[in-house]
C-alpha atoms as a PDB file:
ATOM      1  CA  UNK A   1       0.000   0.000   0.000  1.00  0.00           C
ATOM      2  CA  UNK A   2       0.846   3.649   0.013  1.00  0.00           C
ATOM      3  CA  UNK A   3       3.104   3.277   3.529  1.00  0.00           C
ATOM      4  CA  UNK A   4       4.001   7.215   3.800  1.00  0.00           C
ATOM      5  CA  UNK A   5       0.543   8.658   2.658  1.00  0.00           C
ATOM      6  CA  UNK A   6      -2.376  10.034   4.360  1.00  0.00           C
ATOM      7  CA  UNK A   7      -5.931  10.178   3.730  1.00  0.00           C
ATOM      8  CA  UNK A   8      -8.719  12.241   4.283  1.00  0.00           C
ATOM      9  CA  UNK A   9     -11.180  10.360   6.456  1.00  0.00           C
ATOM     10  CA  UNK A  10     -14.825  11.848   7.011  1.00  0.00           C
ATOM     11  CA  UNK A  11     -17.575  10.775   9.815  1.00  0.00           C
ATOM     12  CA  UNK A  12     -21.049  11.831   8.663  1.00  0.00           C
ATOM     13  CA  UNK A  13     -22.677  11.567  12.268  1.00  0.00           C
ATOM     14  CA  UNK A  14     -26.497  13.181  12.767  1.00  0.00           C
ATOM     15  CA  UNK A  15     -25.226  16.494  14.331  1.00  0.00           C
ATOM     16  CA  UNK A  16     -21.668  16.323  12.994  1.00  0.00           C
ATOM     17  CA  UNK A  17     -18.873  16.123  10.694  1.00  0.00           C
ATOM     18  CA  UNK A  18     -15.470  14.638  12.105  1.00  0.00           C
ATOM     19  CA  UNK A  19     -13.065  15.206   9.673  1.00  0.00           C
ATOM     20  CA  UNK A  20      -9.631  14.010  10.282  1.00  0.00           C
ATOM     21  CA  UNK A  21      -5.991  13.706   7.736  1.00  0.00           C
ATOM     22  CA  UNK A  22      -4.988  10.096   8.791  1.00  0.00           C
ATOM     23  CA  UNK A  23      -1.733   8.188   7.878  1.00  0.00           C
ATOM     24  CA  UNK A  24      -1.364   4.722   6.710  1.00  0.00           C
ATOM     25  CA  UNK A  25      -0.293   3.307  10.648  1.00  0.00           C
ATOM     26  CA  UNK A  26      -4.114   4.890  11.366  1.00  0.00           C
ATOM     27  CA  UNK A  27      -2.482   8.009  13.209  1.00  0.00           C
ATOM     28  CA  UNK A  28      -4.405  10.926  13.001  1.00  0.00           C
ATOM     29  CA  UNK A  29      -2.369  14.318  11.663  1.00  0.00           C
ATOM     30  CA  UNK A  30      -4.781  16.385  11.883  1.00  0.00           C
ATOM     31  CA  UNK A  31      -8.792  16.490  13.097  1.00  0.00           C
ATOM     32  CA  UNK A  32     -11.781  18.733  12.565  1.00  0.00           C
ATOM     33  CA  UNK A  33     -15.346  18.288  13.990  1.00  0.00           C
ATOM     34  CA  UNK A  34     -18.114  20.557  12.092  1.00  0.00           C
ATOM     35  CA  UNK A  35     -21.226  20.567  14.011  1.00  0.00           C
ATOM     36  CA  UNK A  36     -24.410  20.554  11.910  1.00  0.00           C
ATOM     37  CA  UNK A  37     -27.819  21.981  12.258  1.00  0.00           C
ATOM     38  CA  UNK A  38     -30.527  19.892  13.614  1.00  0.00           C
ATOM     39  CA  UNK A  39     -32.759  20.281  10.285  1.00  0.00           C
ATOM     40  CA  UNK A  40     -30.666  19.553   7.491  1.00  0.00           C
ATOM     41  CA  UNK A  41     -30.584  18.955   3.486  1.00  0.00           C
ATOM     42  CA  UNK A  42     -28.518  17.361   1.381  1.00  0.00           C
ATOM     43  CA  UNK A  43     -26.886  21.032  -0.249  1.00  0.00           C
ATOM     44  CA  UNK A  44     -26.523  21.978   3.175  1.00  0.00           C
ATOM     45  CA  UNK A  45     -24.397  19.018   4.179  1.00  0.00           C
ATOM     46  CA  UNK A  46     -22.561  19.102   1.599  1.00  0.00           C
ATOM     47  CA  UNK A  47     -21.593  22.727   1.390  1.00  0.00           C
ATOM     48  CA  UNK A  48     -20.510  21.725   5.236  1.00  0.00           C
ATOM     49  CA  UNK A  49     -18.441  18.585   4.246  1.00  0.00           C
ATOM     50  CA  UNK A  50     -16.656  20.823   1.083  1.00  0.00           C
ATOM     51  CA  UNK A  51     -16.028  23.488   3.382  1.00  0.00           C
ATOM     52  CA  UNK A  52     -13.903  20.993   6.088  1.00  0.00           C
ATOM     53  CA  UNK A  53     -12.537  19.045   3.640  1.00  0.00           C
ATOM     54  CA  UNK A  54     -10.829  22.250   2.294  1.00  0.00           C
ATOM     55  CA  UNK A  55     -10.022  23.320   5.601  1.00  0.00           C
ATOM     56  CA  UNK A  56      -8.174  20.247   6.727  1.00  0.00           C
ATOM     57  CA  UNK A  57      -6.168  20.079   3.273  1.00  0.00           C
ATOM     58  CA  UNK A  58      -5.212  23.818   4.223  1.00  0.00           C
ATOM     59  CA  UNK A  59      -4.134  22.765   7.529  1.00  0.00           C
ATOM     60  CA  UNK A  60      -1.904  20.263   6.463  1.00  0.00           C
ATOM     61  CA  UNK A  61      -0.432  21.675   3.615  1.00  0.00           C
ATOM     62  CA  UNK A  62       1.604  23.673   5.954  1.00  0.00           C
ATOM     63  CA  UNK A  63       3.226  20.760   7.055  1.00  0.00           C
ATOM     64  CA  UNK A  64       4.108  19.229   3.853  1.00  0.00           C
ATOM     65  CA  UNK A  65       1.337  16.441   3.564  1.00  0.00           C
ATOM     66  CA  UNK A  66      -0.936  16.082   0.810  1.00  0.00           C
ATOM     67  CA  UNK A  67      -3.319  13.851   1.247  1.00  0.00           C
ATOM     68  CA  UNK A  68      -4.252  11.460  -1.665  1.00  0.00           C
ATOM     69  CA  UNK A  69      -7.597   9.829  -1.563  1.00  0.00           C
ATOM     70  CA  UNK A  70     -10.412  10.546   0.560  1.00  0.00           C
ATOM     71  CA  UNK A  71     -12.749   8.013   2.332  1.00  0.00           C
ATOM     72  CA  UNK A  72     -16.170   9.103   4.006  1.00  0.00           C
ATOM     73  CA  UNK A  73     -18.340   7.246   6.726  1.00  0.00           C
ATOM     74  CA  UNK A  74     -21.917   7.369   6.588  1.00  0.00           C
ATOM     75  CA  UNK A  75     -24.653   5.507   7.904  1.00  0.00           C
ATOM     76  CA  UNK A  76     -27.308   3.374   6.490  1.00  0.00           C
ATOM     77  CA  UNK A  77     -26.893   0.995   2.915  1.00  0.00           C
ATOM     78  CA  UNK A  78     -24.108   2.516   0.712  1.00  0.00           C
ATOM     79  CA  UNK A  79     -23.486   0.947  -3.172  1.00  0.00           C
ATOM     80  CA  UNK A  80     -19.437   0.745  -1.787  1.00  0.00           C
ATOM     81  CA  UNK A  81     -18.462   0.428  -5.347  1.00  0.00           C
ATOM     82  CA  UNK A  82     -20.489   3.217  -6.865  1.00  0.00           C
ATOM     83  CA  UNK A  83     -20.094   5.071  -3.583  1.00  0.00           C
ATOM     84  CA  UNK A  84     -23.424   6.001  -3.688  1.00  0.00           C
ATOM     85  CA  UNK A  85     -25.849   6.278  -0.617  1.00  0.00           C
ATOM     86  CA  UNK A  86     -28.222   4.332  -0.879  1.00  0.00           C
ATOM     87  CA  UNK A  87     -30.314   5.273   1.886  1.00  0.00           C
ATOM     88  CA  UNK A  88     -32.518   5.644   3.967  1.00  0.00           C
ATOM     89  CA  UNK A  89     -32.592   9.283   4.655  1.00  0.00           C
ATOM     90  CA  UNK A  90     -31.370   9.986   7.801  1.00  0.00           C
ATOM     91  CA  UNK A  91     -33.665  12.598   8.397  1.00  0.00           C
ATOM     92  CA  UNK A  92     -32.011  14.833   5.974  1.00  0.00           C
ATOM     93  CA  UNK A  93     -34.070  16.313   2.832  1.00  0.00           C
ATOM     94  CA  UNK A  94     -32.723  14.396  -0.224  1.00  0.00           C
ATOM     95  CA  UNK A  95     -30.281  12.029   1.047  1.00  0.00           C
ATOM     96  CA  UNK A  96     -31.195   9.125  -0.722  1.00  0.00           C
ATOM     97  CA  UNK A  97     -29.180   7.390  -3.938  1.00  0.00           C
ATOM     98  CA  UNK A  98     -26.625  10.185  -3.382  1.00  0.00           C
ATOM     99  CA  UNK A  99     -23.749   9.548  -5.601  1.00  0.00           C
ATOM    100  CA  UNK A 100     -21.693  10.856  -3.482  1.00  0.00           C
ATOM    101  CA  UNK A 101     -18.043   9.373  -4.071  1.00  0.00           C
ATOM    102  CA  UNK A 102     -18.379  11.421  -7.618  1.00  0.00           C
ATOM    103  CA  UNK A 103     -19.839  14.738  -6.177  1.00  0.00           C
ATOM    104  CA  UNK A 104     -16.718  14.651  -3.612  1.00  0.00           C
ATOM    105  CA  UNK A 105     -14.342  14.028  -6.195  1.00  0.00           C
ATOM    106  CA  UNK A 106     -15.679  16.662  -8.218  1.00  0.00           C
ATOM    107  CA  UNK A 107     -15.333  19.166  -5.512  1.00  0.00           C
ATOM    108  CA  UNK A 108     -12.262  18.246  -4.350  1.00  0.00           C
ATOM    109  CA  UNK A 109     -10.044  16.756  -7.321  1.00  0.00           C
ATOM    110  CA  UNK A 110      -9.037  13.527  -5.395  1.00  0.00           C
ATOM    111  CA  UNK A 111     -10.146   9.633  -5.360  1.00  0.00           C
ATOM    112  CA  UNK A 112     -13.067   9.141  -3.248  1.00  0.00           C
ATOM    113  CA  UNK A 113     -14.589   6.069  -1.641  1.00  0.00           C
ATOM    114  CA  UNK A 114     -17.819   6.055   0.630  1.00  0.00           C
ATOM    115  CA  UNK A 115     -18.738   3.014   2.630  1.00  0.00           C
ATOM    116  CA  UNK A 116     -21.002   2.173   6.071  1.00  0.00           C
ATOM    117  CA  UNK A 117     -20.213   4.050   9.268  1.00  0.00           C
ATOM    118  CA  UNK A 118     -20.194   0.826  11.708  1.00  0.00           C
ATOM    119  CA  UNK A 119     -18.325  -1.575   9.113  1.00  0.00           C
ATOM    120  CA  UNK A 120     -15.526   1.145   8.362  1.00  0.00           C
ATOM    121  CA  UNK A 121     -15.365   1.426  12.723  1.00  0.00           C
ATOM    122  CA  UNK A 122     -15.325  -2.490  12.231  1.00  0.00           C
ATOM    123  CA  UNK A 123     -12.173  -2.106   9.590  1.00  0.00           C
ATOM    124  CA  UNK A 124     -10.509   0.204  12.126  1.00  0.00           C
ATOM    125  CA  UNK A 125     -10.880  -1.898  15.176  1.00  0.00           C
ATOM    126  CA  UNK A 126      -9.712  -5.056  13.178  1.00  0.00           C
ATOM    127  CA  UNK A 127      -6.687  -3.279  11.565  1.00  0.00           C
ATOM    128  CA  UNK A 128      -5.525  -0.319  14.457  1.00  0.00           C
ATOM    129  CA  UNK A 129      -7.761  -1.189  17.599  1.00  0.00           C
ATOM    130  CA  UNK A 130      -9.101  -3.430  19.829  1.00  0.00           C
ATOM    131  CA  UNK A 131      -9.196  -6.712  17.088  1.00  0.00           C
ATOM    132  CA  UNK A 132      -5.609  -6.204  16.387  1.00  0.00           C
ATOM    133  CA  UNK A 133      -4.517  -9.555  14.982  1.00  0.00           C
ATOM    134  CA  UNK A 134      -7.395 -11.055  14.632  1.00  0.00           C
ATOM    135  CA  UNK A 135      -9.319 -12.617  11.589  1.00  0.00           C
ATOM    136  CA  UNK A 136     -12.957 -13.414  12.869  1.00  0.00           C
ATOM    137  CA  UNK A 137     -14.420 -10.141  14.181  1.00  0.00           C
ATOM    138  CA  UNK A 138     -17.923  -9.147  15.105  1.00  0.00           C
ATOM    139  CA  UNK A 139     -17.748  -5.224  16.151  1.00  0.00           C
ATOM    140  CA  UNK A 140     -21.528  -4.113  17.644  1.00  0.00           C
ATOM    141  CA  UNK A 141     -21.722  -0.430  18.127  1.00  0.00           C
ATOM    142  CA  UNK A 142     -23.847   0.433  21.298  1.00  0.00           C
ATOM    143  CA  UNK A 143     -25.465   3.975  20.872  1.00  0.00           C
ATOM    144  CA  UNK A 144     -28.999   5.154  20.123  1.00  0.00           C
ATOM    145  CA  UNK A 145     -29.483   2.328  17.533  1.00  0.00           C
ATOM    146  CA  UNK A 146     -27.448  -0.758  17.384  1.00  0.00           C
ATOM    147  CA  UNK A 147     -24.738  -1.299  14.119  1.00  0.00           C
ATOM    148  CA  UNK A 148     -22.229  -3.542  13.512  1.00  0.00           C
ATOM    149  CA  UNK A 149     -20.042  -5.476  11.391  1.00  0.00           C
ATOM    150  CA  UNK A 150     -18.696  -8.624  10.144  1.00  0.00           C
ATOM    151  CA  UNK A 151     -15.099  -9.636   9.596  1.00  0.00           C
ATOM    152  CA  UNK A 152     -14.915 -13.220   8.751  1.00  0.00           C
ATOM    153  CA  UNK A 153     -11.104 -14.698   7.739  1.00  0.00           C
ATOM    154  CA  UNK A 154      -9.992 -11.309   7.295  1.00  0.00           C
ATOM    155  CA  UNK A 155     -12.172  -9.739   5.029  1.00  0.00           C
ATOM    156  CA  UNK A 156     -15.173  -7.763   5.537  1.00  0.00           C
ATOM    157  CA  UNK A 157     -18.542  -9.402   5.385  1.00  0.00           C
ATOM    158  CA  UNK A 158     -20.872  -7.727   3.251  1.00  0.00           C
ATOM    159  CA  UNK A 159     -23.715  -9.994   2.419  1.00  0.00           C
ATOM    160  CA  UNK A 160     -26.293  -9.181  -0.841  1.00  0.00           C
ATOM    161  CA  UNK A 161     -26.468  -5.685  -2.166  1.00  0.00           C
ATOM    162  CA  UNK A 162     -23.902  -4.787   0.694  1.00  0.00           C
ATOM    163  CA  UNK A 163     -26.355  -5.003   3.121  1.00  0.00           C
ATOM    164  CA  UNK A 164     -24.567  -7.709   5.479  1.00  0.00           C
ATOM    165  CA  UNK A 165     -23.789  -7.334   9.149  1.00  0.00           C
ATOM    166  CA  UNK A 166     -27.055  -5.519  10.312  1.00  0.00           C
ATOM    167  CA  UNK A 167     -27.080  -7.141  13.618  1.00  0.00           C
ATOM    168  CA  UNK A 168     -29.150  -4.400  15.508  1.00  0.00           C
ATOM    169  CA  UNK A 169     -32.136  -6.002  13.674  1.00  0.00           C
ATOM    170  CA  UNK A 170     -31.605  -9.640  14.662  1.00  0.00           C
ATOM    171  CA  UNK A 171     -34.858 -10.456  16.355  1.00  0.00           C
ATOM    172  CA  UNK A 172     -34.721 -11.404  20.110  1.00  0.00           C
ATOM    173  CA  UNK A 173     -38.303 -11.047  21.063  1.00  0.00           C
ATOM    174  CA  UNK A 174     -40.914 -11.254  18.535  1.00  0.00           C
ATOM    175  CA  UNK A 175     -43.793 -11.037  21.229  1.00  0.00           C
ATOM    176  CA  UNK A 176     -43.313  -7.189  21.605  1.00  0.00           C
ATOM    177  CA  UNK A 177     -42.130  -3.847  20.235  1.00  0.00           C
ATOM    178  CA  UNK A 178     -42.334  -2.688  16.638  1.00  0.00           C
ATOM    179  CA  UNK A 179     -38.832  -0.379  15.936  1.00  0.00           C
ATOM    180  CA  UNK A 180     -38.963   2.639  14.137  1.00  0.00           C
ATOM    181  CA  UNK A 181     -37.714   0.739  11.204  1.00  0.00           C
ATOM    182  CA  UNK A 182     -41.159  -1.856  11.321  1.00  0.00           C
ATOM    183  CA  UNK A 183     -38.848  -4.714  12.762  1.00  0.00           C
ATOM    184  CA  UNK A 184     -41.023  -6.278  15.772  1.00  0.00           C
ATOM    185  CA  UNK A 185     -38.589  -7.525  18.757  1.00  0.00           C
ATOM    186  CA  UNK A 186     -35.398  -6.144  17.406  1.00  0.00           C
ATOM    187  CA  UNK A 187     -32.284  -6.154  19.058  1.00  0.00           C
ATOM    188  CA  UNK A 188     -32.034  -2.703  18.589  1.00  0.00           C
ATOM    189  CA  UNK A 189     -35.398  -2.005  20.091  1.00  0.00           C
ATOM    190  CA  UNK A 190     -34.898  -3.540  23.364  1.00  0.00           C
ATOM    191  CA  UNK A 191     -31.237  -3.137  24.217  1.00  0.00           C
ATOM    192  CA  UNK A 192     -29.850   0.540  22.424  1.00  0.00           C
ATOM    193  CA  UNK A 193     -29.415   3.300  24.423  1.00  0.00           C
ATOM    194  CA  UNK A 194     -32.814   4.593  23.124  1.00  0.00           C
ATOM    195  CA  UNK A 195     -34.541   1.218  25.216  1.00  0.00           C
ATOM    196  CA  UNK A 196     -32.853   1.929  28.271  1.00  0.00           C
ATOM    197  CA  UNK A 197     -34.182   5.928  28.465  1.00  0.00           C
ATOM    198  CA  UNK A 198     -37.623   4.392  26.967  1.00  0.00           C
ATOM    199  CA  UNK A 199     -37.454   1.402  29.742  1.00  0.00           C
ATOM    200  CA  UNK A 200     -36.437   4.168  32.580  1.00  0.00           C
ATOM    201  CA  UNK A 201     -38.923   6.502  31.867  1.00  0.00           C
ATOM    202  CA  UNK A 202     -41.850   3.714  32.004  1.00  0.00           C
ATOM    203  CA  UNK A 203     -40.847   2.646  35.256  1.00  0.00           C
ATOM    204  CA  UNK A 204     -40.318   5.869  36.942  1.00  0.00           C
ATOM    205  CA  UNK A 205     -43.241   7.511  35.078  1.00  0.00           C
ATOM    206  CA  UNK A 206     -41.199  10.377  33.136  1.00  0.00           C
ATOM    207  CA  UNK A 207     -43.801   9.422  29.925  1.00  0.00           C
ATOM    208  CA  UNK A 208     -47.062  10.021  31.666  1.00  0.00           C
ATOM    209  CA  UNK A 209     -45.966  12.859  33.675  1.00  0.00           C
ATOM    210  CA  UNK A 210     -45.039  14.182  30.330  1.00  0.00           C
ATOM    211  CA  UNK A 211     -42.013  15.543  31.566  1.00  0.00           C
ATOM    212  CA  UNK A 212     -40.017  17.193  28.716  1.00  0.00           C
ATOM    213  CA  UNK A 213     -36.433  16.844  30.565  1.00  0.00           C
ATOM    214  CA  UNK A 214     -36.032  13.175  29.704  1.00  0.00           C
ATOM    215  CA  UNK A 215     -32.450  12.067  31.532  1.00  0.00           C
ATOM    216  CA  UNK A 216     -29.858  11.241  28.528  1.00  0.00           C
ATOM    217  CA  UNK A 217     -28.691   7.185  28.399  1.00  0.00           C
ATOM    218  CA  UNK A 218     -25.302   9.111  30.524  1.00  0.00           C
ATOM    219  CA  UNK A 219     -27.281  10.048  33.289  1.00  0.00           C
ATOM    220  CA  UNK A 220     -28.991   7.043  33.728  1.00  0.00           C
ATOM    221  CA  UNK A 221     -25.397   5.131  33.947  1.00  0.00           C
ATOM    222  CA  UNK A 222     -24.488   8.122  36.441  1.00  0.00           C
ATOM    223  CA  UNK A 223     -27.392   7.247  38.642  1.00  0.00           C
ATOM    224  CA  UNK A 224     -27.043   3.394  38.785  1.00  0.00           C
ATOM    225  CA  UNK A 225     -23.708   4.503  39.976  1.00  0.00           C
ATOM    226  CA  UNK A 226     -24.740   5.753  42.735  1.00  0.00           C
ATOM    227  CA  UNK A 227     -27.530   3.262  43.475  1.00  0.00           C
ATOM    228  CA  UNK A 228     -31.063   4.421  42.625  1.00  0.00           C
ATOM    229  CA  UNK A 229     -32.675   1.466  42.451  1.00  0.00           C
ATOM    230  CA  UNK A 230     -34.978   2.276  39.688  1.00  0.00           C
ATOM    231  CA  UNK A 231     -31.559   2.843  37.277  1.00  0.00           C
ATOM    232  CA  UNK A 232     -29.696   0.040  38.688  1.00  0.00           C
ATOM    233  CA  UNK A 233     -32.166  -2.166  37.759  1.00  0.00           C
ATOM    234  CA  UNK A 234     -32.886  -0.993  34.216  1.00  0.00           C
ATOM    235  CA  UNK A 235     -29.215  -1.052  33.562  1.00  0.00           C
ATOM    236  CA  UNK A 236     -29.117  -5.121  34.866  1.00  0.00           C
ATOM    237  CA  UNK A 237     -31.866  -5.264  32.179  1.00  0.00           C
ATOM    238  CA  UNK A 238     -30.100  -3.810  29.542  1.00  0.00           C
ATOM    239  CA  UNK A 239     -27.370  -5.059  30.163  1.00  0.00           C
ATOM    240  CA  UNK A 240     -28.450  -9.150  30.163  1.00  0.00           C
ATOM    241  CA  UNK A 241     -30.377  -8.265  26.902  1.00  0.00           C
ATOM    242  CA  UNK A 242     -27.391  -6.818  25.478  1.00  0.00           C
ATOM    243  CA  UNK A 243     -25.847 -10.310  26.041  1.00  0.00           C
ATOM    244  CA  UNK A 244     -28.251 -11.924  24.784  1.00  0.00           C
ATOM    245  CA  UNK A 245     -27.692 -10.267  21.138  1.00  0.00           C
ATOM    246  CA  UNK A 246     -24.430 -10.762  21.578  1.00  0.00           C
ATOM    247  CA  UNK A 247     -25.130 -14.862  23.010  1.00  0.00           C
ATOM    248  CA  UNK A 248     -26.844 -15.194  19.428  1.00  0.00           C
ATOM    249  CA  UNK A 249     -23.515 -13.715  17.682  1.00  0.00           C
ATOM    250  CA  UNK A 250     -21.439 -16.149  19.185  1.00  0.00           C
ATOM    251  CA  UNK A 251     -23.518 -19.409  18.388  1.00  0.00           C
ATOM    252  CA  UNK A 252     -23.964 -18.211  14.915  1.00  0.00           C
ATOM    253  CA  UNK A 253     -20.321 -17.006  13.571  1.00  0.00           C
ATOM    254  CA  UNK A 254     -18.098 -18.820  16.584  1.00  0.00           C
ATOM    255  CA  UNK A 255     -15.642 -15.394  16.657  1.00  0.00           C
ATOM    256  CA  UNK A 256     -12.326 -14.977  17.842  1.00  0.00           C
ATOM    257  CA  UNK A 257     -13.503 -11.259  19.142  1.00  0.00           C
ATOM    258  CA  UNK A 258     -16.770  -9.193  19.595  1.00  0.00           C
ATOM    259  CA  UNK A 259     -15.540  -5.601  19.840  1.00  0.00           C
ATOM    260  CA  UNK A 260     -18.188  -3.345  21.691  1.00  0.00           C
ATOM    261  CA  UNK A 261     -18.102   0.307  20.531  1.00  0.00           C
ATOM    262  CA  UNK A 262     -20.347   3.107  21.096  1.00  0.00           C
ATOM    263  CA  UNK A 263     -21.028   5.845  23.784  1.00  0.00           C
ATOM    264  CA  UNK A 264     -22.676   2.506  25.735  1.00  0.00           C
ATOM    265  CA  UNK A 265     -19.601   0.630  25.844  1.00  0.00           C
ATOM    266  CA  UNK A 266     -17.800   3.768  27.970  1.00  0.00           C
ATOM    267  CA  UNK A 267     -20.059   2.408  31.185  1.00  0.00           C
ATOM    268  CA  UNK A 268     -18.103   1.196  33.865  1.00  0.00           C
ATOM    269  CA  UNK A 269     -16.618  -2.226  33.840  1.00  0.00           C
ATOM    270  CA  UNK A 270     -19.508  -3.420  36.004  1.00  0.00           C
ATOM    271  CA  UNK A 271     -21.775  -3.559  32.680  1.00  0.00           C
ATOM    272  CA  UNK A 272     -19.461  -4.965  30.690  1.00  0.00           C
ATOM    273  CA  UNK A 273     -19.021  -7.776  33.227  1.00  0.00           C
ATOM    274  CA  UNK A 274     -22.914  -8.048  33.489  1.00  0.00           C
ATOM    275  CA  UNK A 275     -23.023  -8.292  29.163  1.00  0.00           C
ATOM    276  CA  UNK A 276     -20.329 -11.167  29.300  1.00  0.00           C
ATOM    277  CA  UNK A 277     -22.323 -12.925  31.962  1.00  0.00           C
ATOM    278  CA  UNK A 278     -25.675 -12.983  30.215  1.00  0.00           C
ATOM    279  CA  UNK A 279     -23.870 -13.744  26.402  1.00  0.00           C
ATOM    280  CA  UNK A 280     -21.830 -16.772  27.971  1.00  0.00           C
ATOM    281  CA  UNK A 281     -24.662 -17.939  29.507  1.00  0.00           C
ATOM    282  CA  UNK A 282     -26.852 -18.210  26.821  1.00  0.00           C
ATOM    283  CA  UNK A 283     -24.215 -19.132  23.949  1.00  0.00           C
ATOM    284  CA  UNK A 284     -23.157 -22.785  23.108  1.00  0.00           C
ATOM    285  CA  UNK A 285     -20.408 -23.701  24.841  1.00  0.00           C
ATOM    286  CA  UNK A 286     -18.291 -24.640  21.860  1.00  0.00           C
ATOM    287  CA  UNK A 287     -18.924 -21.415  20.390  1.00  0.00           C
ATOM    288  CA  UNK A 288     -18.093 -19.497  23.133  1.00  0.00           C
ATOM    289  CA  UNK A 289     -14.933 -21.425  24.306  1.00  0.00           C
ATOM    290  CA  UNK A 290     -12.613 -19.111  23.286  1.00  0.00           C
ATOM    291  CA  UNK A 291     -14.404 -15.906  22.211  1.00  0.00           C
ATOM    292  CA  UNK A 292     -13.355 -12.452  23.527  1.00  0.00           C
ATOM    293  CA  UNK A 293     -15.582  -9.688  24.422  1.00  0.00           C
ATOM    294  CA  UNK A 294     -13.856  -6.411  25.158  1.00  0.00           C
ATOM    295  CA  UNK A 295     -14.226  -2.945  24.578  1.00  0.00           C
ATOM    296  CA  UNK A 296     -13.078  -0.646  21.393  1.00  0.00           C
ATOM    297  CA  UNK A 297     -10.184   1.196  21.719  1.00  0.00           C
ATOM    298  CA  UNK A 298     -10.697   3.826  18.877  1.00  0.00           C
ATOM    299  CA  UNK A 299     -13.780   5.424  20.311  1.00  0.00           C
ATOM    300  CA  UNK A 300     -14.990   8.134  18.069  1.00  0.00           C
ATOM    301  CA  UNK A 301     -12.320   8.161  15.821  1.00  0.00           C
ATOM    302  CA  UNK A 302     -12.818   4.594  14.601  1.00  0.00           C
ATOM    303  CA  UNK A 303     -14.975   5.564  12.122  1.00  0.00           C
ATOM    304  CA  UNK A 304     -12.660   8.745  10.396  1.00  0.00           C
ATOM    305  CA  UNK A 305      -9.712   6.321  10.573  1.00  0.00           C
ATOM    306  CA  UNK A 306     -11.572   3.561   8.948  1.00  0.00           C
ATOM    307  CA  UNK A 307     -12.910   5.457   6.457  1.00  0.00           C
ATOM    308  CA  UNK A 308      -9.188   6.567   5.272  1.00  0.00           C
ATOM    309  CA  UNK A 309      -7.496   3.510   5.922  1.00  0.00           C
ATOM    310  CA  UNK A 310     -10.194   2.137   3.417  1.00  0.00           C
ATOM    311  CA  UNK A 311      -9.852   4.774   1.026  1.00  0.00           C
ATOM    312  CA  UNK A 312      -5.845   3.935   1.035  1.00  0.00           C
ATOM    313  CA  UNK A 313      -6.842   0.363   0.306  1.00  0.00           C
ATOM    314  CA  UNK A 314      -9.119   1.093  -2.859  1.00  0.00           C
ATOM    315  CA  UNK A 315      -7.047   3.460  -3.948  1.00  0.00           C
ATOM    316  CA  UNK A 316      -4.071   0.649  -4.330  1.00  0.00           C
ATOM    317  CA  UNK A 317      -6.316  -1.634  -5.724  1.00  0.00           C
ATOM    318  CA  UNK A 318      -6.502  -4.441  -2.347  1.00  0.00           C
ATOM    319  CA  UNK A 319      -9.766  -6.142  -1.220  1.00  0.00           C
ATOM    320  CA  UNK A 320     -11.411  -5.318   1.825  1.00  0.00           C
END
């Protein structure tokens, strides 16, 4: 590969744009966050992601680097070859089948290659982070939704029309709760960080008191912490259903590793003790024998440095 270049790698969060110049050892040179209005459309975002890219390459230039592809993170189904997004929408006006690998690169003059937020934190974790040396990788980002990806023998896991490795949708109670996305009994419905503030606020009453100052996923960690029973509780909950997504990982794909990223994976040890318990417990014991859960080490970079690292990769013609 190119072993003395850098990249441009670009997060496309909700509220924000992390924009960072990364090397090929995943170092970071250079970062930029851009935060974003809460209403957005798809001129507006780009005019934002245009206006950091520039920036960075300004930055940089200074110091004598010029970077030579860029690679971009964003969520939902992305055409990886195309680099077109796919969609869904995201909540922003327009952002659906957005070529936007050739938009970029019409902007900005350089290769550009657009894939999935949580398998390009998956790439990261495997190649710089937490699944260092390891070939058979399930990462499972814990946030307001569940992601995730798939490495299997060392290469990404895609599935059909590169929509593999959705594990926030794998089914774990098909009794109750439609999703958002018209999934009953996802994974992602009853163990996100979105479950736990929907599960606290039933059982304390926050929804019919129709109290508008709803306590963040945070705060409800911060309060188990110091022992409200109503929090502690919830976050036991959580945290045994979180294992038992995790319990149907391991039976399925046997991995070496299951990487947990996300803001839910910063809880204290405690939790992740509590998620181990529940997934062993309710995994097959050959599958489990030698498996790995541990927390990501790239936090909210991952998904900037996997997004250049890939773009490196492309760009030099290897598979990922």
């Amino acid at each position: 590969m190119f072993k003395f270049s850098a990249a441009i790698g670009v997060d496309i969060a909700r509220f924000s744009l992390r924009i960072a110049v990364v090397n090929a050892r995943g170092e970071a040179i250079a970062e930029k966050v851009c935060p974003l209005d809460q209403k957005q459309t798809k001129e507006y975002l780009l005019s934002c992601l245009f206006g950091g890219i520039h920036d960075i390459r300004k930055t940089v230039s200074s110091n004598g680097i010029n970077p030579i592809c860029i690679g971009i993170a964003a969520k939902g189904f992305i055409d990886h070859q195309t680099g077109v997004v796919l969609g869904p929408d995201q909540g922003i006006k327009d952002w659906k089948n957005v070529p936007l690998a050739k938009v970029v690169k019409k902007e900005t003059g350089l290769p550009v290659f657009v894939g999935n937020d949580a398998n390009l934190m998956t790439v990261a974790e495997q190649r710089f982070g937490a699944a260092r040396n390891y070939n058979n990788v399930i990462f499972v980002a814990l946030r307001t939704g569940i992601g995730g990806g798939i490495i299997i023998n060392g290469k990404l896991y895609r599935g059909l029309n590169n929509a593999g490795g959705e594990v926030g949708q794998m089914i774990i109670n098909f009794a109750d709760g439609i999703s958002d996305k018209g999934i009953r009994g996802s994974f992602e419905h009853f163990a996100s960080a979105s479950a736990l503030v929907r599960r606290y606020c039933e059982e304390t009453g926050y929804i019919s008191r129709r109290n508008k100052n709803i306590p963040t996923c945070k705060e409800i960690f911060e309060l188990s912490y110091k022992k409200d029973p109503v929090a502690v509780r919830i976050v036991k909950e959580n945290a045994y259903l979180v294992g038992i997504g995790l319990a149907n990982l391991i039976s399925i794909f046997a991995p070496e590793i299951i990487v947990l990223g996300g803001g839910m994976s910063d809880a204290r040890e405690s939790y992740i003790k509590m998620i181990k318990r529940s997934a062993f417990a309710n995994s097959l014991e050959n599958c489990r024998a030698k498996v790995k859960i541990e927390r990501a080490k790239l936090g909210p970079k991952a998904a900037f440095i996997g997004a250049a690292f890939y773009s490196l990769l492309r760009l030099a013609g290897k598979p990922i």
